[in-house]
PDB file of N, CA and C in Angstrom:
ATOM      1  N   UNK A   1       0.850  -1.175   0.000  1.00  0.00           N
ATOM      2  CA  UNK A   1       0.000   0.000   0.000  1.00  0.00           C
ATOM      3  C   UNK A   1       0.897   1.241   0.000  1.00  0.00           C
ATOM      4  N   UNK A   2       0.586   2.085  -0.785  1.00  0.00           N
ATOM      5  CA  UNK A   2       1.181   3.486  -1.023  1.00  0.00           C
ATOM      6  C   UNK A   2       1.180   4.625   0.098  1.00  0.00           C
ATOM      7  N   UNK A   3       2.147   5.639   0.569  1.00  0.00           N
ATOM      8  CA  UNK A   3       1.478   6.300   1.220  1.00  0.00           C
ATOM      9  C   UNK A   3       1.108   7.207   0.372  1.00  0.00           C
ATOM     10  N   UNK A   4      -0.195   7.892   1.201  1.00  0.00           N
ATOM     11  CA  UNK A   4      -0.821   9.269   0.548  1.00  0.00           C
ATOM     12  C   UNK A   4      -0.204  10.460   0.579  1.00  0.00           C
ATOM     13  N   UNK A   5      -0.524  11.576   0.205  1.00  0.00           N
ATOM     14  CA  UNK A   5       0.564  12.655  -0.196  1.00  0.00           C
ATOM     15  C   UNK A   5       0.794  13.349   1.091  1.00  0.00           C
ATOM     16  N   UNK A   6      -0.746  13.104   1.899  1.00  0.00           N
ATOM     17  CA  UNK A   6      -0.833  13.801   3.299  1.00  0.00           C
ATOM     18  C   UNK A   6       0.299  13.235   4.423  1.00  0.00           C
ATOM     19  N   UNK A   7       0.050  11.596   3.975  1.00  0.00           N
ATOM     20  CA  UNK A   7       1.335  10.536   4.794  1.00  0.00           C
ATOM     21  C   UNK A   7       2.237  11.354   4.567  1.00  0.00           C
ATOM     22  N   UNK A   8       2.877  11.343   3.591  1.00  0.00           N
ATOM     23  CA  UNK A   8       4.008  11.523   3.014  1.00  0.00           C
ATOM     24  C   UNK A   8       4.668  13.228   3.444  1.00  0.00           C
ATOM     25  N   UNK A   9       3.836  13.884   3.383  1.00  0.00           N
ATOM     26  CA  UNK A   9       4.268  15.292   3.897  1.00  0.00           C
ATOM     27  C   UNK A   9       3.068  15.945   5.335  1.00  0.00           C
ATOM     28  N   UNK A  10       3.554  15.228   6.103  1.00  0.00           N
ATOM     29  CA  UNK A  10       2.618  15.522   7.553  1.00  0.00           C
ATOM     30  C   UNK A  10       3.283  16.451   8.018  1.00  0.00           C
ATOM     31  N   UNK A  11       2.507  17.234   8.781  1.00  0.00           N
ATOM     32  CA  UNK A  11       2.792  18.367   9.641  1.00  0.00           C
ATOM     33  C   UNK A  11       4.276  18.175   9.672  1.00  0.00           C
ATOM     34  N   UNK A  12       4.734  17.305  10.291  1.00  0.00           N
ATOM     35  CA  UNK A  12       5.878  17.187  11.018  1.00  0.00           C
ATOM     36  C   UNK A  12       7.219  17.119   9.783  1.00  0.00           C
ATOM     37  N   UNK A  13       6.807  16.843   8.636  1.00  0.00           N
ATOM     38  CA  UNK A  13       7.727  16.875   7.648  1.00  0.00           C
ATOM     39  C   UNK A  13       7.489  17.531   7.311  1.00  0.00           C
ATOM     40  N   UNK A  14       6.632  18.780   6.837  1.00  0.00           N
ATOM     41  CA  UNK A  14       6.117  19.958   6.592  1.00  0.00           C
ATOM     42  C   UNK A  14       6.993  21.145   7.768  1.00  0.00           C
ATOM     43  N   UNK A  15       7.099  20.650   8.482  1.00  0.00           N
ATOM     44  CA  UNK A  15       7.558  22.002   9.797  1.00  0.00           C
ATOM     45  C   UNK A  15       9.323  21.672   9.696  1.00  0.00           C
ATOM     46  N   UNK A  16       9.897  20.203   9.643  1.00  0.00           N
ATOM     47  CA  UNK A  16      11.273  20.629   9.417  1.00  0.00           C
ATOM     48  C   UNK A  16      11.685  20.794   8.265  1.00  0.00           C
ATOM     49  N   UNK A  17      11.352  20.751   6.855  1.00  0.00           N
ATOM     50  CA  UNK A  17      11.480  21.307   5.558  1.00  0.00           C
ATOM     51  C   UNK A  17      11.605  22.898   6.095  1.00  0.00           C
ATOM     52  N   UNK A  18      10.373  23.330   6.437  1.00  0.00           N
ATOM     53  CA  UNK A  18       9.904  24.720   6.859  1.00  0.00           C
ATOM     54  C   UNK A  18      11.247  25.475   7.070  1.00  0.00           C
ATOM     55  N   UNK A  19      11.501  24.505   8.328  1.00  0.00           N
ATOM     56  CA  UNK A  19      12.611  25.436   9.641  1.00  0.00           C
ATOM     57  C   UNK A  19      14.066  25.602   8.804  1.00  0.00           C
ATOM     58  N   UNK A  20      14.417  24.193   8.395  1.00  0.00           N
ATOM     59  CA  UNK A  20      15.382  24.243   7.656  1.00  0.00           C
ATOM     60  C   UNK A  20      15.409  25.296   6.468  1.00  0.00           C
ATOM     61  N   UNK A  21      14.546  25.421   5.424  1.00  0.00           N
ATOM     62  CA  UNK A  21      14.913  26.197   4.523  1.00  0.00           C
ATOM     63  C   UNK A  21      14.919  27.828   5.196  1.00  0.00           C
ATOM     64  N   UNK A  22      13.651  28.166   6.226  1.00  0.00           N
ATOM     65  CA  UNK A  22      13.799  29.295   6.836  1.00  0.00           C
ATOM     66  C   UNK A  22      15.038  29.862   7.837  1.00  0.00           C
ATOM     67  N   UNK A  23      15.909  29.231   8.219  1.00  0.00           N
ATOM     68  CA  UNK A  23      17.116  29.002   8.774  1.00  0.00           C
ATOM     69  C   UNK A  23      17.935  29.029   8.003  1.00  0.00           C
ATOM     70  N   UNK A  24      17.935  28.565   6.808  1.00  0.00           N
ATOM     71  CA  UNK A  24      19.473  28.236   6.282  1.00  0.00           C
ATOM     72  C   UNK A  24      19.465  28.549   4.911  1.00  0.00           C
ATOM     73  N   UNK A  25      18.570  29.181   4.435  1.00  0.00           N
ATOM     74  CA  UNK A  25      18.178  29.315   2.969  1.00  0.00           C
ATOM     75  C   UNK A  25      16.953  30.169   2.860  1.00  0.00           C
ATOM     76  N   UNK A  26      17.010  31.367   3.490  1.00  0.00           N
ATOM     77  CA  UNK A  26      16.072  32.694   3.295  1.00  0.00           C
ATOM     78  C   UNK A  26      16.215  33.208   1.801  1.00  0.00           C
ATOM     79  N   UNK A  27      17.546  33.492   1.490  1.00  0.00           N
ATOM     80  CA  UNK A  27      17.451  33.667  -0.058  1.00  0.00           C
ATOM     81  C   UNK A  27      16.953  33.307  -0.492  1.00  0.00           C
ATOM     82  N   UNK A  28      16.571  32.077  -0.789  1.00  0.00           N
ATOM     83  CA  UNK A  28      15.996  30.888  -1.939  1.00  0.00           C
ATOM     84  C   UNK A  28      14.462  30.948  -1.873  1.00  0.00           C
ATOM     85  N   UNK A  29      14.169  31.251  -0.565  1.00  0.00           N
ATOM     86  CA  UNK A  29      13.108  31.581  -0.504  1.00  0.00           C
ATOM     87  C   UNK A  29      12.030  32.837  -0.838  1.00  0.00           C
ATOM     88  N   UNK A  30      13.412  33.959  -1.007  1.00  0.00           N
ATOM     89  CA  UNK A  30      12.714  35.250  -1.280  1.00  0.00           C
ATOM     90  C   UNK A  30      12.847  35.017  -2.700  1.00  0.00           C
ATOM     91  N   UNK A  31      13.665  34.078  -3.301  1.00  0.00           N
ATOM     92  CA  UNK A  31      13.856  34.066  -4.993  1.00  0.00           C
ATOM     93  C   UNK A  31      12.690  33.336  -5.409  1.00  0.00           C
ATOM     94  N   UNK A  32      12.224  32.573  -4.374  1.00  0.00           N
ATOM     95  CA  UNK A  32      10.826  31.036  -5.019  1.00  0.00           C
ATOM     96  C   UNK A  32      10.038  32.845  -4.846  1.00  0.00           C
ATOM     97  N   UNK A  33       9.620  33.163  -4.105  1.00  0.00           N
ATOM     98  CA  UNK A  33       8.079  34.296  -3.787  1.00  0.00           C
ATOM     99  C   UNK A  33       8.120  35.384  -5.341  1.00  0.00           C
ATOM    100  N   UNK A  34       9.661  35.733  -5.521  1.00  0.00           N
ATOM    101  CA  UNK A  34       9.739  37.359  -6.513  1.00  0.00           C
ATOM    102  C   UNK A  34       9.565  35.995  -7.887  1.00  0.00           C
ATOM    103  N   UNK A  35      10.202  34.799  -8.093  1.00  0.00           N
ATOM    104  CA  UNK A  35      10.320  34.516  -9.129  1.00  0.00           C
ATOM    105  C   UNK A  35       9.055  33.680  -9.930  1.00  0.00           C
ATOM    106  N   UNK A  36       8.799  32.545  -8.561  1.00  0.00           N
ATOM    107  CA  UNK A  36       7.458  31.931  -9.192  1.00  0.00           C
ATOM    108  C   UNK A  36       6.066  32.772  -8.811  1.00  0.00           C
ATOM    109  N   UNK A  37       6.476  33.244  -7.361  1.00  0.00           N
ATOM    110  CA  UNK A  37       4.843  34.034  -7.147  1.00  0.00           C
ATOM    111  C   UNK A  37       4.475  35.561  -7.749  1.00  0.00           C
ATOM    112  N   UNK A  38       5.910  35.766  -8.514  1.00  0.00           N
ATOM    113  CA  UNK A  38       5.870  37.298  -9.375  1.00  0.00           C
ATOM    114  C   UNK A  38       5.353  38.287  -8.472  1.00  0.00           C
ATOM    115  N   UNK A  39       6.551  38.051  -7.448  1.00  0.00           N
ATOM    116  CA  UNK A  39       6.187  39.408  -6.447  1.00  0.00           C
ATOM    117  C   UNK A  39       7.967  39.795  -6.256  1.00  0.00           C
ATOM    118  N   UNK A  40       7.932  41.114  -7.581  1.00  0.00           N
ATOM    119  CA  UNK A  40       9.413  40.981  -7.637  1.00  0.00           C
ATOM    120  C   UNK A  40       9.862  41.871  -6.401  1.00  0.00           C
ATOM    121  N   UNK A  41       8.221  42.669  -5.987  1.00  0.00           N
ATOM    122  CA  UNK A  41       8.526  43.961  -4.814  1.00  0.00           C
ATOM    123  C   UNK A  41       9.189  43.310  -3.628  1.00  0.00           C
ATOM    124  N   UNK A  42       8.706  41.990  -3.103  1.00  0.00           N
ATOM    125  CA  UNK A  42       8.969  41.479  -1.858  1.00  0.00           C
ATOM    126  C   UNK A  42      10.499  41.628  -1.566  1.00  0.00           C
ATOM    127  N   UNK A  43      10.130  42.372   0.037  1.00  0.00           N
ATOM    128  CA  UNK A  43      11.935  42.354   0.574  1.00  0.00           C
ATOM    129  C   UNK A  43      12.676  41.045   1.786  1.00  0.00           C
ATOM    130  N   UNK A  44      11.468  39.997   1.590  1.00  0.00           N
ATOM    131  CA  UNK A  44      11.547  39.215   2.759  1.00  0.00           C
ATOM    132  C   UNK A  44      10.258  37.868   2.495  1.00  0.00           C
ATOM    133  N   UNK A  45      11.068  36.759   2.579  1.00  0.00           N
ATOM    134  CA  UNK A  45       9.792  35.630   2.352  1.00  0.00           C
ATOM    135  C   UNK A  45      10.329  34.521   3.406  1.00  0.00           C
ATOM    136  N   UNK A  46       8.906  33.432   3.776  1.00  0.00           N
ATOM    137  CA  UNK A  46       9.448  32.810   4.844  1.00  0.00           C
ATOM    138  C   UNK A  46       8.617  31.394   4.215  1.00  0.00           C
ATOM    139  N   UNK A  47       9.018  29.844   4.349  1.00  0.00           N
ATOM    140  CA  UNK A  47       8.021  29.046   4.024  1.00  0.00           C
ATOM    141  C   UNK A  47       7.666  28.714   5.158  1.00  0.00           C
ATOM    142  N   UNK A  48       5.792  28.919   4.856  1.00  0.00           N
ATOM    143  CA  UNK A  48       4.925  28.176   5.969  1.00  0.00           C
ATOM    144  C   UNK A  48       4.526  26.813   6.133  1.00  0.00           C
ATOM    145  N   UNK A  49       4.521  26.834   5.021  1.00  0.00           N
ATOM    146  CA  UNK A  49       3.882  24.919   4.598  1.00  0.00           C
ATOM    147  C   UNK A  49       4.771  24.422   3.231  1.00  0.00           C
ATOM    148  N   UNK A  50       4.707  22.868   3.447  1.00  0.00           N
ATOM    149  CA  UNK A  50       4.994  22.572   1.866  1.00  0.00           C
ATOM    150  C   UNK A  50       4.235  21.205   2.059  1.00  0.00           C
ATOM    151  N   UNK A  51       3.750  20.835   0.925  1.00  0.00           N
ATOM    152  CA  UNK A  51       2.774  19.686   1.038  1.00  0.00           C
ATOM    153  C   UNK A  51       3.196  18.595  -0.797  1.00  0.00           C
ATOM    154  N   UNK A  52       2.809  18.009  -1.329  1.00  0.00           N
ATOM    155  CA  UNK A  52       2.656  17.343  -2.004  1.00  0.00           C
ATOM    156  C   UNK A  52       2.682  18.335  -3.191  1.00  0.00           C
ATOM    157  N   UNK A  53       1.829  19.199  -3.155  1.00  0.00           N
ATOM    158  CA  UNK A  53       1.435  19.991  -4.615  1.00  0.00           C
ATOM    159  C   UNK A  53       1.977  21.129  -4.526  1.00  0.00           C
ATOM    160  N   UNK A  54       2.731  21.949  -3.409  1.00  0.00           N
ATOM    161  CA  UNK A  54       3.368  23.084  -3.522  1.00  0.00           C
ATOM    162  C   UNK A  54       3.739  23.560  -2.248  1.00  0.00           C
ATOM    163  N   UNK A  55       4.033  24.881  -2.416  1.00  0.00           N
ATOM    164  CA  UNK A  55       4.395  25.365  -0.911  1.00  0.00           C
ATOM    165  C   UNK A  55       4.008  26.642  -0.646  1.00  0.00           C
ATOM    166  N   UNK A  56       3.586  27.207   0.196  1.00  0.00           N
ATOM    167  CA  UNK A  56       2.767  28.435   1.176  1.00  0.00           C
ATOM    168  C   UNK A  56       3.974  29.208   1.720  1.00  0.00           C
ATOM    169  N   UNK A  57       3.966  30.221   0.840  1.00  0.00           N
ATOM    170  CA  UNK A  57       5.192  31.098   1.458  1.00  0.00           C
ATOM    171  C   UNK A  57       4.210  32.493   2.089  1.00  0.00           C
ATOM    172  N   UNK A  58       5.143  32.996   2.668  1.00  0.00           N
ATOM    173  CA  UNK A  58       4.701  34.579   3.539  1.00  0.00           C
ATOM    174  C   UNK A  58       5.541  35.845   3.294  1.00  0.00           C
ATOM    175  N   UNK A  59       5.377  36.301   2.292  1.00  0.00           N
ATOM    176  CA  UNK A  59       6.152  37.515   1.849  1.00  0.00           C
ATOM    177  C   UNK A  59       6.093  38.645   2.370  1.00  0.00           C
ATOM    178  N   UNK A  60       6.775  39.692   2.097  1.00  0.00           N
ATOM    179  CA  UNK A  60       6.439  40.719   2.824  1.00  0.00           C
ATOM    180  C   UNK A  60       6.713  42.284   1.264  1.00  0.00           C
ATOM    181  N   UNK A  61       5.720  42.847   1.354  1.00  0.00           N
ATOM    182  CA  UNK A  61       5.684  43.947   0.245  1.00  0.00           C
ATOM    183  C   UNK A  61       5.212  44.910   0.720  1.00  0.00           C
ATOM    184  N   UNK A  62       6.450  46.317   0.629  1.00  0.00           N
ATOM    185  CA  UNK A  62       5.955  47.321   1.634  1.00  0.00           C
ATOM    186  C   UNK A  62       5.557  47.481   3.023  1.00  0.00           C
ATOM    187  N   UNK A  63       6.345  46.482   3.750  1.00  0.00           N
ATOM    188  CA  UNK A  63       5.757  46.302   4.501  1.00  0.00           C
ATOM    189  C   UNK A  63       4.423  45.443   5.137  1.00  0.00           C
ATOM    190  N   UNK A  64       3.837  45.107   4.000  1.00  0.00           N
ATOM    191  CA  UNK A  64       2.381  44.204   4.117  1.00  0.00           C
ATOM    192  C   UNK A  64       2.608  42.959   4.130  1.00  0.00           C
ATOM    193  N   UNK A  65       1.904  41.720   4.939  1.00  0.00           N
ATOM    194  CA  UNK A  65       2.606  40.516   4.559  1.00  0.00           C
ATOM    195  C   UNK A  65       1.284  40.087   3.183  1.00  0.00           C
ATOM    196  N   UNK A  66       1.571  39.100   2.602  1.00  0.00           N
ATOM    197  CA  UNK A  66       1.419  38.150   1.457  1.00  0.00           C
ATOM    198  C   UNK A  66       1.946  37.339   1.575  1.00  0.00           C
ATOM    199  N   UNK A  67       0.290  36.491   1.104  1.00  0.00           N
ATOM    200  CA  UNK A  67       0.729  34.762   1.274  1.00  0.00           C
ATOM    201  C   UNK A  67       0.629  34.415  -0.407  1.00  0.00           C
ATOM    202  N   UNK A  68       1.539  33.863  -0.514  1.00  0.00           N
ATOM    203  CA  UNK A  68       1.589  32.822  -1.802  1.00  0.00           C
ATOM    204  C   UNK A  68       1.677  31.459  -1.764  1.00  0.00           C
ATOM    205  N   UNK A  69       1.301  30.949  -2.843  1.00  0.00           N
ATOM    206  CA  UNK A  69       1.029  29.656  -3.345  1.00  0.00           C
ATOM    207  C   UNK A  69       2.058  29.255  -4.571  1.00  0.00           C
ATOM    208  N   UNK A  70       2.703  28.451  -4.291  1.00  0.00           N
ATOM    209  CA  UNK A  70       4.054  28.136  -5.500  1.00  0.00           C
ATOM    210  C   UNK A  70       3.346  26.909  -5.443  1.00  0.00           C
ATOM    211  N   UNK A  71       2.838  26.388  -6.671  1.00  0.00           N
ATOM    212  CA  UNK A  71       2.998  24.872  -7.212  1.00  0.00           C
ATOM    213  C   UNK A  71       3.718  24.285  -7.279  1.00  0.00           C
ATOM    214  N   UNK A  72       4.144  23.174  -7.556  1.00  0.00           N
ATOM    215  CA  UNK A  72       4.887  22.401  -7.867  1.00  0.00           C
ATOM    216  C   UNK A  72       4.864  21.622  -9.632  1.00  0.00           C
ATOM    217  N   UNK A  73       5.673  21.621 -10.363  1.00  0.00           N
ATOM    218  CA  UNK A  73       5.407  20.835 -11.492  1.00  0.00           C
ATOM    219  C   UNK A  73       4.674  19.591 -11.609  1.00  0.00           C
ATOM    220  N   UNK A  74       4.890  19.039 -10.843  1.00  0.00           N
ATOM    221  CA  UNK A  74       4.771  17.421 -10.146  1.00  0.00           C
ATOM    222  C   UNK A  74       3.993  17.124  -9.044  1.00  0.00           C
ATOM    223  N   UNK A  75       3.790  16.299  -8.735  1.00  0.00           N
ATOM    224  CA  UNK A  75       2.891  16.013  -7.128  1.00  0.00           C
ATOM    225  C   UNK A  75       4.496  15.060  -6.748  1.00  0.00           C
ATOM    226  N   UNK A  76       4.946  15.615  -5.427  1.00  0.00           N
ATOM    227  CA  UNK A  76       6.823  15.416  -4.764  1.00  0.00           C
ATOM    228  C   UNK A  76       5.757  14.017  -4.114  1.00  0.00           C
ATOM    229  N   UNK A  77       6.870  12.777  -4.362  1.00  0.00           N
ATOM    230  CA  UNK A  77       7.014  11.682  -4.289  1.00  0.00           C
ATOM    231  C   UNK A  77       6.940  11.503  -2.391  1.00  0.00           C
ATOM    232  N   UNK A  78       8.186  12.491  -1.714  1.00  0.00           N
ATOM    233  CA  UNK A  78       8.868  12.083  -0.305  1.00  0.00           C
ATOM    234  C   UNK A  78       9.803  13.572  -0.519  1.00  0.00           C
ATOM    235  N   UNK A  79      10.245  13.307   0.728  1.00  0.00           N
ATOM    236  CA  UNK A  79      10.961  14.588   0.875  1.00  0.00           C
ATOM    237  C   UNK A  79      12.180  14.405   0.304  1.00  0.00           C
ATOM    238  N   UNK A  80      12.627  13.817   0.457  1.00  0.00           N
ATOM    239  CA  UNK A  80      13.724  13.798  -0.994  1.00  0.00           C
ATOM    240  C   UNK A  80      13.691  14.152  -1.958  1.00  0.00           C
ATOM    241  N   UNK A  81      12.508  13.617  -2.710  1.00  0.00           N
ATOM    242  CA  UNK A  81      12.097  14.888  -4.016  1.00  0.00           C
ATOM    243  C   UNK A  81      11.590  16.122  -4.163  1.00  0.00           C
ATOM    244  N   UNK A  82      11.092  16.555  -2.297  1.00  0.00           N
ATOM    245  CA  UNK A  82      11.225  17.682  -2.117  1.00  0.00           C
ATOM    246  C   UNK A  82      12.640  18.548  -2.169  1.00  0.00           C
ATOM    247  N   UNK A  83      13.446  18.124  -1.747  1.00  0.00           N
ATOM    248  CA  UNK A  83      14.871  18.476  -2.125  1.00  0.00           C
ATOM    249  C   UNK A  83      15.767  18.865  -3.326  1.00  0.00           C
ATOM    250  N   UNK A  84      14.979  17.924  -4.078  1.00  0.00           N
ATOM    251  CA  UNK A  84      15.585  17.620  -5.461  1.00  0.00           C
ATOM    252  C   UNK A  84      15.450  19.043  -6.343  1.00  0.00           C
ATOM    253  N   UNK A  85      13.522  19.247  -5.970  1.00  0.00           N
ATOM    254  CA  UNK A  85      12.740  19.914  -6.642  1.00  0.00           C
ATOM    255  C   UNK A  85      12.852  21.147  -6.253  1.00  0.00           C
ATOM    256  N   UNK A  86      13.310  21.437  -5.122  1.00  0.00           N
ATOM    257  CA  UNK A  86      13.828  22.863  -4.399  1.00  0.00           C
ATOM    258  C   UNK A  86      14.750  23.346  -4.880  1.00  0.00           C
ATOM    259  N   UNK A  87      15.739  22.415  -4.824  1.00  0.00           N
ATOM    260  CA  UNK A  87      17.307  22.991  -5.389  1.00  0.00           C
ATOM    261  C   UNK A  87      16.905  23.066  -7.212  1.00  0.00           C
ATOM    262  N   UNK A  88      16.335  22.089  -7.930  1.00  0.00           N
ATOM    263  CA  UNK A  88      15.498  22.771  -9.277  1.00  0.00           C
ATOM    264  C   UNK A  88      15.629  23.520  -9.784  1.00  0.00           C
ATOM    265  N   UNK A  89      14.130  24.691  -8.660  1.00  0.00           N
ATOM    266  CA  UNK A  89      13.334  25.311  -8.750  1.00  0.00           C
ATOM    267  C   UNK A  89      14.479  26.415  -8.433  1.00  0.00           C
ATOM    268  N   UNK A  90      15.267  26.722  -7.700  1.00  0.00           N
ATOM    269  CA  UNK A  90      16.366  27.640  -7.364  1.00  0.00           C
ATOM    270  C   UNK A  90      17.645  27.813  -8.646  1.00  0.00           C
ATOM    271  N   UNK A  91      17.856  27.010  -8.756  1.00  0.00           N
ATOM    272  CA  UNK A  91      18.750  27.088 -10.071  1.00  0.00           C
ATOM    273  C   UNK A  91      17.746  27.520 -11.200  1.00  0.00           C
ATOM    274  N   UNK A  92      16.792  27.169 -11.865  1.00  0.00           N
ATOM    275  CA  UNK A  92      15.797  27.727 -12.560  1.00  0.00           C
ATOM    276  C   UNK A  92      15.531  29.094 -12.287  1.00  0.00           C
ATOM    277  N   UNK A  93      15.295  29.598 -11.338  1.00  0.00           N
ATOM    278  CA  UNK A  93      15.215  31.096 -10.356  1.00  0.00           C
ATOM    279  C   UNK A  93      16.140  31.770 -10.876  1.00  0.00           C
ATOM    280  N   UNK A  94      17.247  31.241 -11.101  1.00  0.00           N
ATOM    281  CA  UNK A  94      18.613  31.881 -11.039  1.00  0.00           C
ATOM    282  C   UNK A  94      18.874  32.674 -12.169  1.00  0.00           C
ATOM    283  N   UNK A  95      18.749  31.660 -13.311  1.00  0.00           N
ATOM    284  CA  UNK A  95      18.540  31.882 -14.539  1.00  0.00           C
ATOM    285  C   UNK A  95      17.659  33.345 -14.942  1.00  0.00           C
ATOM    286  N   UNK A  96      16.423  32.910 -14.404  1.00  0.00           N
ATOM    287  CA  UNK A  96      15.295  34.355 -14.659  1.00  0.00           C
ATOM    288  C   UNK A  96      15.866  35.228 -14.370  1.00  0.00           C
ATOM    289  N   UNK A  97      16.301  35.689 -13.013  1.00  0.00           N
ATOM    290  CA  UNK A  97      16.937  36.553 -12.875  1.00  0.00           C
ATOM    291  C   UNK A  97      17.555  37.526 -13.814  1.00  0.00           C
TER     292      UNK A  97
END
């Protein structure tokens, strides 16, 4: 039996993805919000969630916060291919730039 996407990215794998990228990789994160959520104003982004189909970031523009929604290409397998698909999605980022 398979796990489900919810198995697969529960709270608890959802919150250390979170901490980790918000800790150690704020850049990458303000590049996922200006690049995929086309909020080139934002001076500050944080991830709240990441689940199966994308991830819930919290930007900040002018001062105001904004929540975005980044998809994912794919529905992520495990967190490993959350990884995969992060570092990706960042090198892809890079490029636009």
């Amino acid at each position: 039996m398979s796990e489900t996407s919810s198995e697969v990215f529960s709270k608890a794998v959802s919150d250390r993805i979170c901490k980790h990228m918000n800790d150690d990789h704020p850049e990458a994160i303000l590049l996922y919000a200006t690049a995929y959520g086309h909020v080139s104003e934002a001076t500050t982004a944080e991830m709240a969630a990441i689940d199966a189909q994308g991830m819930d970031l919290n930007a900040q523009i002018n001062g105001e916060p904004v929540s975005l929604r980044i998809p994912f290409d794919h529905e992520l397998k495990d967190a490993e291919d959350a990884h995969h698909t992060l570092i990706d999605m960042l090198k892809q980022a890079r490029v636009k730039q």
